[in-house]
C-alpha atoms as a PDB file:
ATOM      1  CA  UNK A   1     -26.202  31.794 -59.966  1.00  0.00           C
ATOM      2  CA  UNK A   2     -25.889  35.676 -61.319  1.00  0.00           C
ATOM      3  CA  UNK A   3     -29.290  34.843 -63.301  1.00  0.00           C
ATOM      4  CA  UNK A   4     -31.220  32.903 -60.471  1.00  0.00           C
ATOM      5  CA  UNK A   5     -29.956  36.527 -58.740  1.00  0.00           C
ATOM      6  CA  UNK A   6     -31.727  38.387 -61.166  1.00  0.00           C
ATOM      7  CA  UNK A   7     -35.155  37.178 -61.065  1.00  0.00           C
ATOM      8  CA  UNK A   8     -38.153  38.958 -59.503  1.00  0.00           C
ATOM      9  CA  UNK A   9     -41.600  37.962 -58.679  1.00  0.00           C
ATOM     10  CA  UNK A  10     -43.705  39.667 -57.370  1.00  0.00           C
ATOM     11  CA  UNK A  11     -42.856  42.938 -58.999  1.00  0.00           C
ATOM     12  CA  UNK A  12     -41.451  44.748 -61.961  1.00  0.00           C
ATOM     13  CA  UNK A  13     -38.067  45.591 -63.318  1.00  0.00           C
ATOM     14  CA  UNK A  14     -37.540  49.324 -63.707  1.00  0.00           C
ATOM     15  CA  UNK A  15     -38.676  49.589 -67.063  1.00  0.00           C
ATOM     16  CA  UNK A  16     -36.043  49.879 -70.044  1.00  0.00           C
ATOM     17  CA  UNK A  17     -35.053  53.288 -71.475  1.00  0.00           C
ATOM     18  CA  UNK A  18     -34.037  54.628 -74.439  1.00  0.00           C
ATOM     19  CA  UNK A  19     -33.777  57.713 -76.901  1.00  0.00           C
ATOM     20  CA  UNK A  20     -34.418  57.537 -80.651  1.00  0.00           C
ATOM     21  CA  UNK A  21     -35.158  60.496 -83.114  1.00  0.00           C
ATOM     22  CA  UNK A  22     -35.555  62.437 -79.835  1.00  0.00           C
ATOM     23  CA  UNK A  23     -38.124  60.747 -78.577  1.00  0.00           C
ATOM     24  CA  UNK A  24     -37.781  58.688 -74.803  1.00  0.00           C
ATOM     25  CA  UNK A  25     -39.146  55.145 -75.345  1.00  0.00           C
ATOM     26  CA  UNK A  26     -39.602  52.765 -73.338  1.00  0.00           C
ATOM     27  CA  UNK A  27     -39.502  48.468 -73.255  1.00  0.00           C
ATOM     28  CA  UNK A  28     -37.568  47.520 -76.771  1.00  0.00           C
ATOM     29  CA  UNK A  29     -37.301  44.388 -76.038  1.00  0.00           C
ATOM     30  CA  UNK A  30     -41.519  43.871 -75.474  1.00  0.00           C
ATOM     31  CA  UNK A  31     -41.645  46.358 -78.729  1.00  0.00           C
ATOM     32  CA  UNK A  32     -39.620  43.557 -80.680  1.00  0.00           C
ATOM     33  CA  UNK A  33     -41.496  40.346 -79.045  1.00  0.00           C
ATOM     34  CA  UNK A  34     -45.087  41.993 -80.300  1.00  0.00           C
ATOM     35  CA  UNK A  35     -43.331  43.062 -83.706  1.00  0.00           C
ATOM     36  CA  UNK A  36     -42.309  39.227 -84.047  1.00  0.00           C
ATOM     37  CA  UNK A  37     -45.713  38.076 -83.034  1.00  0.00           C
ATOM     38  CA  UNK A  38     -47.276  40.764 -85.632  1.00  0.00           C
ATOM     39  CA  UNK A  39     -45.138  39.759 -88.275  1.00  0.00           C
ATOM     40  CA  UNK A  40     -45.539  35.531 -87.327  1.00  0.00           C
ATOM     41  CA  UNK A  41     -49.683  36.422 -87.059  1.00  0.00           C
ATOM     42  CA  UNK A  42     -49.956  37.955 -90.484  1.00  0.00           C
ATOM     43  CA  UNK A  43     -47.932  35.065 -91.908  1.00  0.00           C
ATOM     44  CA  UNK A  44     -50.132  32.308 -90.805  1.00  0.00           C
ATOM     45  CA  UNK A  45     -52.722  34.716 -92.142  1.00  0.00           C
ATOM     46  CA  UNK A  46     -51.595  34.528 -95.478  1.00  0.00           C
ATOM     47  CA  UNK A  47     -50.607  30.712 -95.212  1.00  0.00           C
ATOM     48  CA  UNK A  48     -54.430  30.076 -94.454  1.00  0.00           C
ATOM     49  CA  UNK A  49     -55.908  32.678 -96.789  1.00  0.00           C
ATOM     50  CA  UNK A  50     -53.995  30.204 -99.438  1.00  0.00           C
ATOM     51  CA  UNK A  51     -56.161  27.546 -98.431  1.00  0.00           C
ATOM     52  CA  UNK A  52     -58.470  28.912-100.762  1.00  0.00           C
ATOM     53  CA  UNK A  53     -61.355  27.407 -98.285  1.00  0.00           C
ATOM     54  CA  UNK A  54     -64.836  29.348 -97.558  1.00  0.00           C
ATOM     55  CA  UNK A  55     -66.184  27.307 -94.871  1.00  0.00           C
ATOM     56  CA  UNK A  56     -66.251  29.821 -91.871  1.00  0.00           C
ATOM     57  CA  UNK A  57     -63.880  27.776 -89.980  1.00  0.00           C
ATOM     58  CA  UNK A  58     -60.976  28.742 -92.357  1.00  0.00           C
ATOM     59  CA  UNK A  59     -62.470  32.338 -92.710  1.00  0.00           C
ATOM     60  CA  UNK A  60     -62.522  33.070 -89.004  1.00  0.00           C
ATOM     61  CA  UNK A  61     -58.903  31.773 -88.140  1.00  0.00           C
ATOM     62  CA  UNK A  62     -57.864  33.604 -90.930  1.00  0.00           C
ATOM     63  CA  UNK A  63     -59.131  36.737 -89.457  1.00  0.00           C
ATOM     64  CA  UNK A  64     -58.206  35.789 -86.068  1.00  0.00           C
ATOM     65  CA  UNK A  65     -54.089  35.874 -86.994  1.00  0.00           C
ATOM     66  CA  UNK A  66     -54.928  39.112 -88.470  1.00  0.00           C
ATOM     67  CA  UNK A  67     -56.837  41.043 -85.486  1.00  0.00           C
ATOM     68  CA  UNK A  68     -54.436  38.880 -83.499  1.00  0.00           C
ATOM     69  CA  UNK A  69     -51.174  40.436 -84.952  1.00  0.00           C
ATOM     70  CA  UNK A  70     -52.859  43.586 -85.306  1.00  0.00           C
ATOM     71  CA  UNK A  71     -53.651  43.622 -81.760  1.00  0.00           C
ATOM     72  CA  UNK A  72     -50.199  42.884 -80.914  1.00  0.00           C
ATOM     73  CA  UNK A  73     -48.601  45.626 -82.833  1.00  0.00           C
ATOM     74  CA  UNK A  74     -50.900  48.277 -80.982  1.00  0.00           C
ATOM     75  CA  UNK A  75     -49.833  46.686 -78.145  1.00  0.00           C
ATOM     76  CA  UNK A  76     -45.851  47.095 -78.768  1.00  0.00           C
ATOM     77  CA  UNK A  77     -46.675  50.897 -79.778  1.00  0.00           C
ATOM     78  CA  UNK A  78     -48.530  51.086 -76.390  1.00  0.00           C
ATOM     79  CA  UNK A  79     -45.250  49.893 -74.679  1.00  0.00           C
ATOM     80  CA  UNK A  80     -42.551  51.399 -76.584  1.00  0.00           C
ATOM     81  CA  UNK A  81     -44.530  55.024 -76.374  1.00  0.00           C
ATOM     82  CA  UNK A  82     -45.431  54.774 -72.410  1.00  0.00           C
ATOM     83  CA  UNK A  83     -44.488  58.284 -72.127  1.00  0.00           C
ATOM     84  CA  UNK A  84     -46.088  59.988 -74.730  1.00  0.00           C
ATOM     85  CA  UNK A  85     -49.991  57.649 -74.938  1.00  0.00           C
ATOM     86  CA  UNK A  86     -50.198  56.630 -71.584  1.00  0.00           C
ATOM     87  CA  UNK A  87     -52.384  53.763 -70.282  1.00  0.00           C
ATOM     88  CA  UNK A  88     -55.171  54.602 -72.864  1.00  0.00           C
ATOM     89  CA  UNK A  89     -52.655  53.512 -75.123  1.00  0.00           C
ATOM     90  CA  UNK A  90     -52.827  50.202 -74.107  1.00  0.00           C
ATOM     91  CA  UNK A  91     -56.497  50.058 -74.621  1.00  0.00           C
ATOM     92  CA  UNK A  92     -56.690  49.169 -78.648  1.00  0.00           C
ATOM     93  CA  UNK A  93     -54.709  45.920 -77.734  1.00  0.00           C
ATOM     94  CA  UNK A  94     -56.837  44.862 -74.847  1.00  0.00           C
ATOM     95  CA  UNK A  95     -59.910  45.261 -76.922  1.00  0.00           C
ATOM     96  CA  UNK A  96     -58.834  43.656 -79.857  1.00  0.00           C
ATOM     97  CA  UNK A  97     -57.922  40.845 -77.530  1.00  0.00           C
ATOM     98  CA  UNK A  98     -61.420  40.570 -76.808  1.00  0.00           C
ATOM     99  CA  UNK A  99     -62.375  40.222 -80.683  1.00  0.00           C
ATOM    100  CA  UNK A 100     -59.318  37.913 -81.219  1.00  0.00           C
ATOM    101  CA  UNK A 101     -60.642  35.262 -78.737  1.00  0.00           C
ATOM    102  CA  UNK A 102     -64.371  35.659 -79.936  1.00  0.00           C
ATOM    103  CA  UNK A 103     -62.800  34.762 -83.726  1.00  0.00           C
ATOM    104  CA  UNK A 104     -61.573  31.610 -82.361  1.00  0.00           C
ATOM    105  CA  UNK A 105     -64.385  30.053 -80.485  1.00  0.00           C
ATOM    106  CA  UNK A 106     -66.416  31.535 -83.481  1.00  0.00           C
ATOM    107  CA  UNK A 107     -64.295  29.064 -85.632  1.00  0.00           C
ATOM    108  CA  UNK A 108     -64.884  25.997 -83.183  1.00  0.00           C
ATOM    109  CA  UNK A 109     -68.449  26.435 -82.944  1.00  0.00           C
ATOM    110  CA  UNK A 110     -68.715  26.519 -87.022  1.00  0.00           C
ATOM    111  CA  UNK A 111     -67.612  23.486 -87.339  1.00  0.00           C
ATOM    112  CA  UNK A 112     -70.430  21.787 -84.294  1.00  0.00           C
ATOM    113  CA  UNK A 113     -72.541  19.120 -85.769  1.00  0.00           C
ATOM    114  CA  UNK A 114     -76.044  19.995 -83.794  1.00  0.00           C
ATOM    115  CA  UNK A 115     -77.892  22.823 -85.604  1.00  0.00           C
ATOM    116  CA  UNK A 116     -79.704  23.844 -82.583  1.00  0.00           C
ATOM    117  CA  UNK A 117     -76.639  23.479 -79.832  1.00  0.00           C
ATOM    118  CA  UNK A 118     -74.355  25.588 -82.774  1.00  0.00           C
ATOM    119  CA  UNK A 119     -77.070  28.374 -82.441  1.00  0.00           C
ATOM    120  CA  UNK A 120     -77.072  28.503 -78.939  1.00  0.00           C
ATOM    121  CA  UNK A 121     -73.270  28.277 -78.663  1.00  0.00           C
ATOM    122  CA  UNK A 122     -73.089  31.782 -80.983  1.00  0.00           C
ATOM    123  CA  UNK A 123     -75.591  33.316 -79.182  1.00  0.00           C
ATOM    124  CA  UNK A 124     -73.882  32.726 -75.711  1.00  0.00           C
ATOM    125  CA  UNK A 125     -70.262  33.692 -77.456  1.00  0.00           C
ATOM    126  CA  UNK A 126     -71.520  36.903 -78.596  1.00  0.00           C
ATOM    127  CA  UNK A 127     -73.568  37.505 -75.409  1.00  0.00           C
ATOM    128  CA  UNK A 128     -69.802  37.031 -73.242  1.00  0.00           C
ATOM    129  CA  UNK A 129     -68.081  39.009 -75.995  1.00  0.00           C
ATOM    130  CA  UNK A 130     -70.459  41.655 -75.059  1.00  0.00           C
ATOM    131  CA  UNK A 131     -70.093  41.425 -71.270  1.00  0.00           C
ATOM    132  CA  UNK A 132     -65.849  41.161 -71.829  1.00  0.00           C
ATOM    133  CA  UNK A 133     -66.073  44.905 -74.061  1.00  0.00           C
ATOM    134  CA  UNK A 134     -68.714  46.123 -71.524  1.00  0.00           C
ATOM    135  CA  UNK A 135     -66.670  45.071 -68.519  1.00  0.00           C
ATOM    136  CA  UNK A 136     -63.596  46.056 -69.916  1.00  0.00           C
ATOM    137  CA  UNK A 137     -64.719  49.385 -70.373  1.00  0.00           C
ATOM    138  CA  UNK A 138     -65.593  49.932 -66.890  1.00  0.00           C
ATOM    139  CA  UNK A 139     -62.220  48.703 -65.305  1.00  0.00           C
ATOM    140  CA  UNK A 140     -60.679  51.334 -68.150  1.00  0.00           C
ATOM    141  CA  UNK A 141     -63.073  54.519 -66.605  1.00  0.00           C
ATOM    142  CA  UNK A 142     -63.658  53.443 -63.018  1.00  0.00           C
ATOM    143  CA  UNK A 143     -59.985  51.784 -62.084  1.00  0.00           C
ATOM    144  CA  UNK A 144     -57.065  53.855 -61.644  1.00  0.00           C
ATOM    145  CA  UNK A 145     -54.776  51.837 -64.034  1.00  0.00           C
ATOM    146  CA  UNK A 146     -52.162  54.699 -63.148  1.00  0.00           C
ATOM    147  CA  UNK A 147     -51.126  52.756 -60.323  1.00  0.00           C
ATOM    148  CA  UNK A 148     -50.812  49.380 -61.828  1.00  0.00           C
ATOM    149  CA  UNK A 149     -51.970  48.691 -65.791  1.00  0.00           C
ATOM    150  CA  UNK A 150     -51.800  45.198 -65.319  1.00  0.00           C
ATOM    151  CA  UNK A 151     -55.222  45.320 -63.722  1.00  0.00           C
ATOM    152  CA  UNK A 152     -56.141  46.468 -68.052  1.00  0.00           C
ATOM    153  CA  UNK A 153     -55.727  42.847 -68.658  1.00  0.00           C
ATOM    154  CA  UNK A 154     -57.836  41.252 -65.738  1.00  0.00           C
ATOM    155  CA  UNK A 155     -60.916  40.903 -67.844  1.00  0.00           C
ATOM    156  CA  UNK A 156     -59.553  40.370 -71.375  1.00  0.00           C
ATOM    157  CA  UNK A 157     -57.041  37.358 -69.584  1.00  0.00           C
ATOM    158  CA  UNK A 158     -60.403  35.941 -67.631  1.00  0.00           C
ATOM    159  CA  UNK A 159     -62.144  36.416 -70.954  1.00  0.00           C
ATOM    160  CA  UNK A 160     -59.552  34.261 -73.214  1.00  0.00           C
ATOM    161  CA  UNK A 161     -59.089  31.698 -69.841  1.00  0.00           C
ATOM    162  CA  UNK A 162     -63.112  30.607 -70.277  1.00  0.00           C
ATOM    163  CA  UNK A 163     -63.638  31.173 -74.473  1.00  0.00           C
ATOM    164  CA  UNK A 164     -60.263  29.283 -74.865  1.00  0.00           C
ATOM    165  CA  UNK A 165     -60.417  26.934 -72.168  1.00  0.00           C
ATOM    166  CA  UNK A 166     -63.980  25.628 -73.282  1.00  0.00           C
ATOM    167  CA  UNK A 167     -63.153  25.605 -77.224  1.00  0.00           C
ATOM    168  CA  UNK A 168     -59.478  24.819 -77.708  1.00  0.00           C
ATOM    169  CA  UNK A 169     -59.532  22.259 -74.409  1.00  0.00           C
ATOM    170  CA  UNK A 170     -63.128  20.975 -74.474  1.00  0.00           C
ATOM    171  CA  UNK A 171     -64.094  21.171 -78.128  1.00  0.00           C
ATOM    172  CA  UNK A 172     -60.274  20.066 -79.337  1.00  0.00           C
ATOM    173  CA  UNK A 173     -60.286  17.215 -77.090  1.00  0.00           C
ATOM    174  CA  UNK A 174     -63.743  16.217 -78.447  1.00  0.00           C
ATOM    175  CA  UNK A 175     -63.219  17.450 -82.403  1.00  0.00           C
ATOM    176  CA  UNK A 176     -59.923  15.123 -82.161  1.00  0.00           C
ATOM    177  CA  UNK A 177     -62.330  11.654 -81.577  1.00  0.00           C
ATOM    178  CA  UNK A 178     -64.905  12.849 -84.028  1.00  0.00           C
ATOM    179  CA  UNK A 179     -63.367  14.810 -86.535  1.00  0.00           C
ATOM    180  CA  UNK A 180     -59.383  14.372 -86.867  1.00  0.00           C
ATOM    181  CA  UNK A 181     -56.491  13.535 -84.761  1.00  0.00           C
ATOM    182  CA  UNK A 182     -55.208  16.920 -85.722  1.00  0.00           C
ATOM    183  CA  UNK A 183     -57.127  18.991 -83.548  1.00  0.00           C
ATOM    184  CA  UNK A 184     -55.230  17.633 -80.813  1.00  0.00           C
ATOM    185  CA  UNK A 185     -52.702  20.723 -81.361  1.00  0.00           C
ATOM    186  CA  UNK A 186     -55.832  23.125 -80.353  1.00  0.00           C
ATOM    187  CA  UNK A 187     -56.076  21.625 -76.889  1.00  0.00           C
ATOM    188  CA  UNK A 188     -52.185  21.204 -76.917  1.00  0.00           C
ATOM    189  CA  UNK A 189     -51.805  24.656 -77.438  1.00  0.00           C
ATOM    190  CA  UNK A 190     -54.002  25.664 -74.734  1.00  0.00           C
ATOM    191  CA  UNK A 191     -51.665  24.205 -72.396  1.00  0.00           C
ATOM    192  CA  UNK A 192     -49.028  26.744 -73.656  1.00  0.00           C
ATOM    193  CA  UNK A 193     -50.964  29.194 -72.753  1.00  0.00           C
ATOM    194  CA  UNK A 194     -50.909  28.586 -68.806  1.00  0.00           C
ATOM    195  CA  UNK A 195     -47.144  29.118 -68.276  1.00  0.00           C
ATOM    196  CA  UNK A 196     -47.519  32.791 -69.852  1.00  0.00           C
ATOM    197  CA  UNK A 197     -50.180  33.322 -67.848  1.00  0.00           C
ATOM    198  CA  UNK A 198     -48.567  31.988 -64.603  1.00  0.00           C
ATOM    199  CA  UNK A 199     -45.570  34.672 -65.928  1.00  0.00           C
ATOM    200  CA  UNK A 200     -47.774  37.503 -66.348  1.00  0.00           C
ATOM    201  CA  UNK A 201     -49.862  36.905 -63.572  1.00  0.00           C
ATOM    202  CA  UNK A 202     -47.296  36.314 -60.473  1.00  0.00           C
ATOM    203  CA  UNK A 203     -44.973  38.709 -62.515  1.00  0.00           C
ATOM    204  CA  UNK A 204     -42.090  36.468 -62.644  1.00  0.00           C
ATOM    205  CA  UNK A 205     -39.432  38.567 -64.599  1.00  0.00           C
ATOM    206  CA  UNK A 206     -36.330  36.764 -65.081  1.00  0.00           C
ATOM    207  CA  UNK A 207     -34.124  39.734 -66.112  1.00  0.00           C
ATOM    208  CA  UNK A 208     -34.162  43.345 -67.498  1.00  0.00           C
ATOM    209  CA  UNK A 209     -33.591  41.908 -70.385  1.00  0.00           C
ATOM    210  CA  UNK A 210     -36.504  39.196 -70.680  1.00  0.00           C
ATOM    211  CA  UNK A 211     -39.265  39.940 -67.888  1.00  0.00           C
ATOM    212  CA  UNK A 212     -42.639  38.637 -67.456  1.00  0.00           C
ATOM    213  CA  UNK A 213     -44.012  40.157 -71.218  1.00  0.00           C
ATOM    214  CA  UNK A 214     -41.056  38.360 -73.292  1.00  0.00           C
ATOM    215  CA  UNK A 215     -41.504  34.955 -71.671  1.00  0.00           C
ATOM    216  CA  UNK A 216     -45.213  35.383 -72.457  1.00  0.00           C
ATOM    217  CA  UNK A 217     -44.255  35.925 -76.007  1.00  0.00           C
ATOM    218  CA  UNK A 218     -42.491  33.378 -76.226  1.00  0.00           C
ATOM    219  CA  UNK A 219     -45.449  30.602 -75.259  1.00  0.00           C
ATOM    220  CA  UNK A 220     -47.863  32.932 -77.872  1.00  0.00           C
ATOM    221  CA  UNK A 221     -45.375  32.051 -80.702  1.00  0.00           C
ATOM    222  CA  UNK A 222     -45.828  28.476 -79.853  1.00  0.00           C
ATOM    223  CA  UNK A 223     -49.418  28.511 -79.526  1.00  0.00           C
ATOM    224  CA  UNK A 224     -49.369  30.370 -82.685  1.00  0.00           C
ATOM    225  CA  UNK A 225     -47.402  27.563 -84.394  1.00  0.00           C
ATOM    226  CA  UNK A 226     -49.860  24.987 -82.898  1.00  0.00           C
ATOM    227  CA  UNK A 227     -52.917  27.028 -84.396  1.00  0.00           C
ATOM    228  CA  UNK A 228     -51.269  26.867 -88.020  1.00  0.00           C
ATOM    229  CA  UNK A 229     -50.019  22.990 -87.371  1.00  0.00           C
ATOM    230  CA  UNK A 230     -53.339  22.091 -86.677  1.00  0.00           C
ATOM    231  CA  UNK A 231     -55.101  23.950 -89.450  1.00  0.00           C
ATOM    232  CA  UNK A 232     -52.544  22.926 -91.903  1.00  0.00           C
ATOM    233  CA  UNK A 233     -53.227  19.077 -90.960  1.00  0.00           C
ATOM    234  CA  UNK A 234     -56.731  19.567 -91.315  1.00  0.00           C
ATOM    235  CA  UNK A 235     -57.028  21.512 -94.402  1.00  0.00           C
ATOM    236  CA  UNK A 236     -54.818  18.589 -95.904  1.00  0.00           C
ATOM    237  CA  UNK A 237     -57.260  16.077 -94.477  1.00  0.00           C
ATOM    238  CA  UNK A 238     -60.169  17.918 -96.243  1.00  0.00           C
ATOM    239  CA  UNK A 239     -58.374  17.959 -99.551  1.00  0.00           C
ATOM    240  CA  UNK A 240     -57.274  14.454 -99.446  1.00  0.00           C
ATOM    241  CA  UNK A 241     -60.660  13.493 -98.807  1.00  0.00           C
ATOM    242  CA  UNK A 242     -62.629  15.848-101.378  1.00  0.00           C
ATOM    243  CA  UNK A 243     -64.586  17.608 -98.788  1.00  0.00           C
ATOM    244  CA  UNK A 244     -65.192  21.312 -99.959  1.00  0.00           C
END
């Protein structure tokens, strides 16, 4: 019953305090869940770079656990140096968002049989990638993120919520009939996705010591692990069948 006590919706837990080297930082535990990511991102990143494939598919998820660890990283700095950077601080990791999400539905529309529906795929991803930077930018001048810096993520959330939605649910669902079973992870992974969002978006913090940002991180690890199952499947598939 002491946890159940604990919990809060709605609103935020006092954020965490500490001193190191002199310096008063803020939110270890988010600092270590974005390391963890970084570190897990950057892994898979190397695991897929040891495909040895060129096909763009391979070459954009590749680059996607990169800008996607990358992104995270920036992201624990923002947190863990509140005090000193501010909410601009949180502004490389919102933007990189952006450009993580545009790698993956870059990779899904490689792989799209029809020529002329492939070409008008990329031209509507990059068009939306453009509208998410441009859109973000405006909330970041225009909205007094002061107040609340959650409203930072409103457009890069709504942003990965369509792009992923459409490829990983939509595309998965219908590379899994016509390609291989194991893109069934993609789509499968998508569904990971929602509880962190329903976390981070009704703010449901379970404790001091594991609010709204650690449960999040903890459904990104497993959509992470998804990503790799999926591409490690396939890649095996492709080499088993001689397809370069």
């Amino acid at each position: 019953m002491s946890i159940l006590n604990n919990i809060l919706i709605g609103s935020d837990f006092d954020k965490m305090q500490f001193n190191f080297l002199g310096l008063d930082l803020l939110e270890p535990m988010t600092f270590l869940g974005d390391v963890i990511i970084f570190i897990t991102s950057i892994y898979f990143a190397f695991k897929t770079h040891k495909f040895k494939r060129n096909d763009e598919f391979f070459i954009y998820w590749k680059w996607f656990f990169i800008v996607f660890g990358i992104s995270f990283l920036g992201g624990g700095f923002g947190h863990l140096c509140f005090n000193y950077l501010g909410v601009p601080g949180k502004y490389f990791a919102w933007y990189t968002g952006i450009i993580a999400s545009f790698l993956i539905e870059m990779a899904f529309i490689s792989i799209f049989t029809k020529v002329e529906l492939r070409k008008l795929f990329v031209k509507i991803c990059r068009i939306k990638n453009v509208i998410a930077f441009l859109s973000a930018t405006y909330v970041f001048i225009f909205k007094d993120l002061s107040i609340d810096p959650a409203i930072g993520l409103i457009v890069p959330t709504l942003n990965s919520i369509i792009g992923l939605g459409i490829k990983l649910g939509i595309l998965g669902t219908h590379y899994q009939r016509k390609i291989h079973d194991s893109f069934k992870f993609y789509w499968i992974s998508a569904l990971t996705l929602i509880p962190s969002a329903i976390f981070q978006g009704f703010k449901v913090n379970l404790s001091p010591w594991f609010d709204k940002n650690d449960a999040a991180h903890v459904f990104l690890l497993l959509a992470l692990l998804f990503y790799f199952i999926a591409l490690n499947k396939y890649h095996s598939f492709l080499k088993t069948h001689n397809r370069t």
